[in-house]
N, C-alpha and C. Protein backbone atom coordinates (compact mmCIF):
# COMPACT_ATOMS: atom_id res chain seq x y z
N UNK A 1 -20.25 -37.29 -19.54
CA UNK A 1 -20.10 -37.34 -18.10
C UNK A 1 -20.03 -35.92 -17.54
N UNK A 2 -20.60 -35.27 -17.00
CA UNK A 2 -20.98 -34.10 -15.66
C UNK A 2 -19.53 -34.05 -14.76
N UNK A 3 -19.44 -32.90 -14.98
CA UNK A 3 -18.45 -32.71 -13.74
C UNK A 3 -19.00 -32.59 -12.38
N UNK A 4 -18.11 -32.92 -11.49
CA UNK A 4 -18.58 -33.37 -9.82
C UNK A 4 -18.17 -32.08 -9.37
N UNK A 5 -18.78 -31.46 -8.90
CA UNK A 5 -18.78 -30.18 -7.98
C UNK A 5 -18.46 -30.14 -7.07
N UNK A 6 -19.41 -31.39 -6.05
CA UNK A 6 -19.04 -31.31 -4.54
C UNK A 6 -17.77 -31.39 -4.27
N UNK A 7 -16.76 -31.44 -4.64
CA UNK A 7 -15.65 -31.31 -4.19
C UNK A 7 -14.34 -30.07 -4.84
N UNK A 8 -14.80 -29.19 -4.99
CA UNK A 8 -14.37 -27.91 -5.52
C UNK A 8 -14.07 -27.14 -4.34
N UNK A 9 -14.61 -27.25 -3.34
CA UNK A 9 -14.35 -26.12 -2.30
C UNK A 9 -12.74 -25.81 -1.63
N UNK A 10 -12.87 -23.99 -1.64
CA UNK A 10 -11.70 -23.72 -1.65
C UNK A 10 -10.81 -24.01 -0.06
N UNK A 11 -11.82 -24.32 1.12
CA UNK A 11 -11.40 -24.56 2.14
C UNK A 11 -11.57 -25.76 2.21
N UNK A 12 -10.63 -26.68 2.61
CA UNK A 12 -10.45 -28.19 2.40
C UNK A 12 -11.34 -28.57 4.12
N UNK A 13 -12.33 -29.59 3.37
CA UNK A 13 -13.24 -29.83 4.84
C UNK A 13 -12.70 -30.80 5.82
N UNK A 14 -12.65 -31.17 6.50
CA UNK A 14 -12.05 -31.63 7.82
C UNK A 14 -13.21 -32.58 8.15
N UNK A 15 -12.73 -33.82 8.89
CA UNK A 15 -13.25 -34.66 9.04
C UNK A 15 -14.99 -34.63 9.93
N UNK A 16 -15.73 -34.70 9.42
CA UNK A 16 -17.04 -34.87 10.28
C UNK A 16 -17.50 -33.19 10.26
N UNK A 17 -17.52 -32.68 9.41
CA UNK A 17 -17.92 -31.04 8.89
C UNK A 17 -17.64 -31.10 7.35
N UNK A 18 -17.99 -32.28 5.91
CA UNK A 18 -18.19 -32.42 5.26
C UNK A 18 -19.54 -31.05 4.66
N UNK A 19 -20.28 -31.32 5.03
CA UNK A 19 -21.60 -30.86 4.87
C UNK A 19 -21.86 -29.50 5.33
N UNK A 20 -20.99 -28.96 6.28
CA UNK A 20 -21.26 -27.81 6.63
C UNK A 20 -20.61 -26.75 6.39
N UNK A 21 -21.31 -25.65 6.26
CA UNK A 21 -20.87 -24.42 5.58
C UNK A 21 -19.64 -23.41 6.15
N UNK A 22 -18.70 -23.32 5.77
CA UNK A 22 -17.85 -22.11 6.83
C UNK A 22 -18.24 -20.96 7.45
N UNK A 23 -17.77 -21.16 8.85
CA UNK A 23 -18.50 -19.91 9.76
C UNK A 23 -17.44 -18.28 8.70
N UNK A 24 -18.15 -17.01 9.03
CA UNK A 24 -17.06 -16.14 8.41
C UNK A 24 -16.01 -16.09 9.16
N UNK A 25 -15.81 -16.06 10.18
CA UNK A 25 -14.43 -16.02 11.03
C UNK A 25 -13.61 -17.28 10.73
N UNK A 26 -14.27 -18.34 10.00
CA UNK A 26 -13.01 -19.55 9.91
C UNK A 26 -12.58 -19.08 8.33
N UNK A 27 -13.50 -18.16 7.84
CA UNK A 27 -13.30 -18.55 6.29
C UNK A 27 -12.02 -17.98 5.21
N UNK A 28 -11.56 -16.91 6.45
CA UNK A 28 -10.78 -15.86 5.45
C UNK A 28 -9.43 -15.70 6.50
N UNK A 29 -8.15 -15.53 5.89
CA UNK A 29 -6.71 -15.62 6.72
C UNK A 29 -6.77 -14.18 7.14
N UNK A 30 -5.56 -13.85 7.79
CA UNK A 30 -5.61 -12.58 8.12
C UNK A 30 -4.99 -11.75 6.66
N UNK A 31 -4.04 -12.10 5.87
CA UNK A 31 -4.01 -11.85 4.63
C UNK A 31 -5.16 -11.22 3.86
N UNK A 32 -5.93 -11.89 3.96
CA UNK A 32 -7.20 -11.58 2.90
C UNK A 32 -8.06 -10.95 3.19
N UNK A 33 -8.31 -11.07 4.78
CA UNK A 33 -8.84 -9.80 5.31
C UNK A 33 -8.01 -8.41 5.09
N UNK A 34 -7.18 -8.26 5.51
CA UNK A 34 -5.86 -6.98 5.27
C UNK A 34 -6.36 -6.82 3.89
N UNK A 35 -6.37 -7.56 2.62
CA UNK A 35 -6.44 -7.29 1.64
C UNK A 35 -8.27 -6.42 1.57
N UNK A 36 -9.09 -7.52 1.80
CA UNK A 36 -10.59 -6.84 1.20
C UNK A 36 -10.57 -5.44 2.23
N UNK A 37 -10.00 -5.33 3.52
CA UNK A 37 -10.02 -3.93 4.02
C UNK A 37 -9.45 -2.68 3.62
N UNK A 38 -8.39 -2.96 2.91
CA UNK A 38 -7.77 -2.13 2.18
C UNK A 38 -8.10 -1.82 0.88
N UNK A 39 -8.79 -2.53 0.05
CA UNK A 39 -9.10 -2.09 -0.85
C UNK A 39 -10.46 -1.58 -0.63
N UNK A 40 -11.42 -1.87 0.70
CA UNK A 40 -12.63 -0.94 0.93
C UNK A 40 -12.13 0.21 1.48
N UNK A 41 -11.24 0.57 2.11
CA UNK A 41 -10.91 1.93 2.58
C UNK A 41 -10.55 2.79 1.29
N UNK A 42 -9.61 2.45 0.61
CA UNK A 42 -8.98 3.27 -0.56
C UNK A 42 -10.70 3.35 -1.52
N UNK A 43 -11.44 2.47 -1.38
CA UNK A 43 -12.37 2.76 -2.66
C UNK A 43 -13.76 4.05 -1.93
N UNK A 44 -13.38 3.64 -0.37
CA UNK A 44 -13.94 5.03 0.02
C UNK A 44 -13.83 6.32 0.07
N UNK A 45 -12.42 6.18 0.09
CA UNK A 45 -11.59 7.69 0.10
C UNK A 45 -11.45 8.02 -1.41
N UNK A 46 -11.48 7.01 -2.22
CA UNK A 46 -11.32 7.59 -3.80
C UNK A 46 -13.02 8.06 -4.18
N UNK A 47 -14.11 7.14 -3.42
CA UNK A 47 -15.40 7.54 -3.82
C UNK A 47 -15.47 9.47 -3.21
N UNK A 48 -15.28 9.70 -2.22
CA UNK A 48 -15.44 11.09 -1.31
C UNK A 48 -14.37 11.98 -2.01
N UNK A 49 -13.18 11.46 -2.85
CA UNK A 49 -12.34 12.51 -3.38
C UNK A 49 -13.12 13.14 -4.79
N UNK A 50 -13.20 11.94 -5.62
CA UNK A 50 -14.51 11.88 -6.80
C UNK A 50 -15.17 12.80 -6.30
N UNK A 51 -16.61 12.69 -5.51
CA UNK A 51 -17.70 13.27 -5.24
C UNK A 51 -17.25 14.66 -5.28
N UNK A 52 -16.20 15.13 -4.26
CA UNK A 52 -15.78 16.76 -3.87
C UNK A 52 -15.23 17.11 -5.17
N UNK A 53 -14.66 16.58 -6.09
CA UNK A 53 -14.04 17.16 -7.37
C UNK A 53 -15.18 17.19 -8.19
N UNK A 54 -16.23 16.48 -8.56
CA UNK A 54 -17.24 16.41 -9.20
C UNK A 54 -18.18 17.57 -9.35
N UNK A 55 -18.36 17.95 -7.72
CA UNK A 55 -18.83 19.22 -6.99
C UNK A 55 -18.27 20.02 -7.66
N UNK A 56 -16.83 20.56 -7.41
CA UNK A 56 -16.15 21.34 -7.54
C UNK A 56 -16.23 21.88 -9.21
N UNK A 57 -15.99 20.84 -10.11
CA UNK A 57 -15.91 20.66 -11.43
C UNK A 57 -17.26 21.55 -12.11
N UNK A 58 -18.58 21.07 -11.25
CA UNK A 58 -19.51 21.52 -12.13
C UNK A 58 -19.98 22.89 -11.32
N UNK A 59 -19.22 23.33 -10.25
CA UNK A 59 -19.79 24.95 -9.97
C UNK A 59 -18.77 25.57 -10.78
N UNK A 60 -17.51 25.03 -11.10
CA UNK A 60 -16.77 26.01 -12.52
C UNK A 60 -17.11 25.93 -13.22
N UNK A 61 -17.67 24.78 -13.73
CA UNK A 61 -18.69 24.96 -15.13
C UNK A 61 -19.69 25.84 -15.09
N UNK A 62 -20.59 26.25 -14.02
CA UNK A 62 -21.51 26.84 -13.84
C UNK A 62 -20.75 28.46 -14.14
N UNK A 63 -19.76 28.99 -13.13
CA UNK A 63 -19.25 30.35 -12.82
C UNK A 63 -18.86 30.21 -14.30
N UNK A 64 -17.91 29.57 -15.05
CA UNK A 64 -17.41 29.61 -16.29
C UNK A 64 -18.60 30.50 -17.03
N UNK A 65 -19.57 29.78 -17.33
CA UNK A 65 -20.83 29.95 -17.90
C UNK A 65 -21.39 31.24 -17.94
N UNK A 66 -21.44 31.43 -16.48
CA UNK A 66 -22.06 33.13 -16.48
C UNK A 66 -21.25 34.04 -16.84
N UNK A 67 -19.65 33.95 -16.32
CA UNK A 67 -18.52 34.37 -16.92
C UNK A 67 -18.93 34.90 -18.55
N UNK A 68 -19.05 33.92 -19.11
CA UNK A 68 -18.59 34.03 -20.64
C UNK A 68 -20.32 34.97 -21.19
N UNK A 69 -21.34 34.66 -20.44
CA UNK A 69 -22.85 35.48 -20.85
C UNK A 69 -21.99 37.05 -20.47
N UNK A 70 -21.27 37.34 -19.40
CA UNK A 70 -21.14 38.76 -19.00
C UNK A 70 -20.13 39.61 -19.80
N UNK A 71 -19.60 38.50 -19.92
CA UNK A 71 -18.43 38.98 -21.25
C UNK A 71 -19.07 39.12 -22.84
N UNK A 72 -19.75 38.58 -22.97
CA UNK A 72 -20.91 38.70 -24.27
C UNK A 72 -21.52 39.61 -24.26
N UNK A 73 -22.18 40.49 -22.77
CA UNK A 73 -23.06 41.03 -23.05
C UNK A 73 -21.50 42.99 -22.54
N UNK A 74 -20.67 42.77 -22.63
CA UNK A 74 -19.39 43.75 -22.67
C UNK A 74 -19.70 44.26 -21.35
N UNK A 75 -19.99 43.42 -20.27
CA UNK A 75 -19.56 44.14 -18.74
C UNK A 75 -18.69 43.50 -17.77
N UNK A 76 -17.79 42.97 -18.51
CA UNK A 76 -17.16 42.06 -17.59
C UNK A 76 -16.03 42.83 -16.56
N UNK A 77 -16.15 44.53 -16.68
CA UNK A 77 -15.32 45.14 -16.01
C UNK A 77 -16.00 46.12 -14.56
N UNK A 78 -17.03 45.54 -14.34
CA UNK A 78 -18.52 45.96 -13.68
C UNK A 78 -17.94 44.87 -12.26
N UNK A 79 -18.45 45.70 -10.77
CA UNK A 79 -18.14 44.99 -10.06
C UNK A 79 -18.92 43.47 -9.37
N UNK A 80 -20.02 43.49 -10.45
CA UNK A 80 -20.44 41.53 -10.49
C UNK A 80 -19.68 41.06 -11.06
N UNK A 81 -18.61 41.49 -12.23
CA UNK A 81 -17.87 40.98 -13.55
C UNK A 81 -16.98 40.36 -12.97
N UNK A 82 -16.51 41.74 -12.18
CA UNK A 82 -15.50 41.35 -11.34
C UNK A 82 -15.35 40.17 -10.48
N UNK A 83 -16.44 40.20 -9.93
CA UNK A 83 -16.79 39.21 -8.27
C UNK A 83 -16.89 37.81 -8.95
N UNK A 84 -17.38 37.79 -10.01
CA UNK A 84 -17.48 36.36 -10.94
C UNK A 84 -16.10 36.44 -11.44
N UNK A 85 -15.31 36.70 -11.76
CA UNK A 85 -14.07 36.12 -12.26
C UNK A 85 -13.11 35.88 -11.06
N UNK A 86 -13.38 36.65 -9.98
CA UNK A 86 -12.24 36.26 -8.82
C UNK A 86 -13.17 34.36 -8.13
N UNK A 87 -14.36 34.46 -8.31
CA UNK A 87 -14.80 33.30 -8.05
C UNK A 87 -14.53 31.76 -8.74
N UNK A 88 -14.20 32.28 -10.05
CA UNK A 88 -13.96 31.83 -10.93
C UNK A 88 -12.60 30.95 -10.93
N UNK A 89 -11.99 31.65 -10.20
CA UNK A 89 -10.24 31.97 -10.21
C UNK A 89 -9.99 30.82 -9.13
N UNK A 90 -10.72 31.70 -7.77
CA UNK A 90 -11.22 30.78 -6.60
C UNK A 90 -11.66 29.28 -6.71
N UNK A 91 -12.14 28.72 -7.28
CA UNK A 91 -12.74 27.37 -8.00
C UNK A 91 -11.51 27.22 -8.44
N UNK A 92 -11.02 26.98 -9.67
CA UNK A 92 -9.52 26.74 -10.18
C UNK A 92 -8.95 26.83 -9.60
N UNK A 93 -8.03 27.58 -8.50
CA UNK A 93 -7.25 26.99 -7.68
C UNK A 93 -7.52 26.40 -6.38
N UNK A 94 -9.21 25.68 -5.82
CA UNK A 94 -9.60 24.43 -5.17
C UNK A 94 -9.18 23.41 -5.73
N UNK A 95 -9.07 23.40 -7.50
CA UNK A 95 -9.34 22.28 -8.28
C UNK A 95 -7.96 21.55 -7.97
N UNK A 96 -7.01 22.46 -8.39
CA UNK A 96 -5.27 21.81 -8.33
C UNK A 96 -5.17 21.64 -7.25
């Protein structure tokens, strides 16, 4: 025997609107709205915090990088050496 479906629905239908579908304004309490809005705001502000740290993350990886070629090649006391490690510095404390 098949389970019966038609009668699963989570909004209990009311007499003579059997058949018809919930408008969105009947479908959701104010609860649940409060809820799906709040968790779309926080997942926006966590997406735009992500993105700017992401940014941030891979131009120190980048400055890191040249950093460590200038130090390899023994000029890291040269005033590009310089200008790259205060940039460097600069990035790391955006990060915290």
């Amino acid at each position: 025997m098949l389970p019966d479906f038609t009668e699963t629905g989570l909004i209990p239908a009311t007499e003579g609107r059997e058949n018809e579908q919930p408008k969105a304004e009947d479908s959701y309490n104010f609860v649940t709205e409060c809820f799906f809005m709040t968790h779309y705001c926080l997942s926006l502000g966590f997406h735009v915090v992500n993105e700017r740290f992401m940014r941030l993350n891979q131009d120190l990886h980048r400055i890191q990088e040249v950093y460590q070629d200038i130090v390899r090649q023994g000029v890291e006391n040269s005033t590009a050496g310089q200008r790259i490690k205060e940039e460097m510095e600069k990035c790391k404390c955006d990060i915290v």
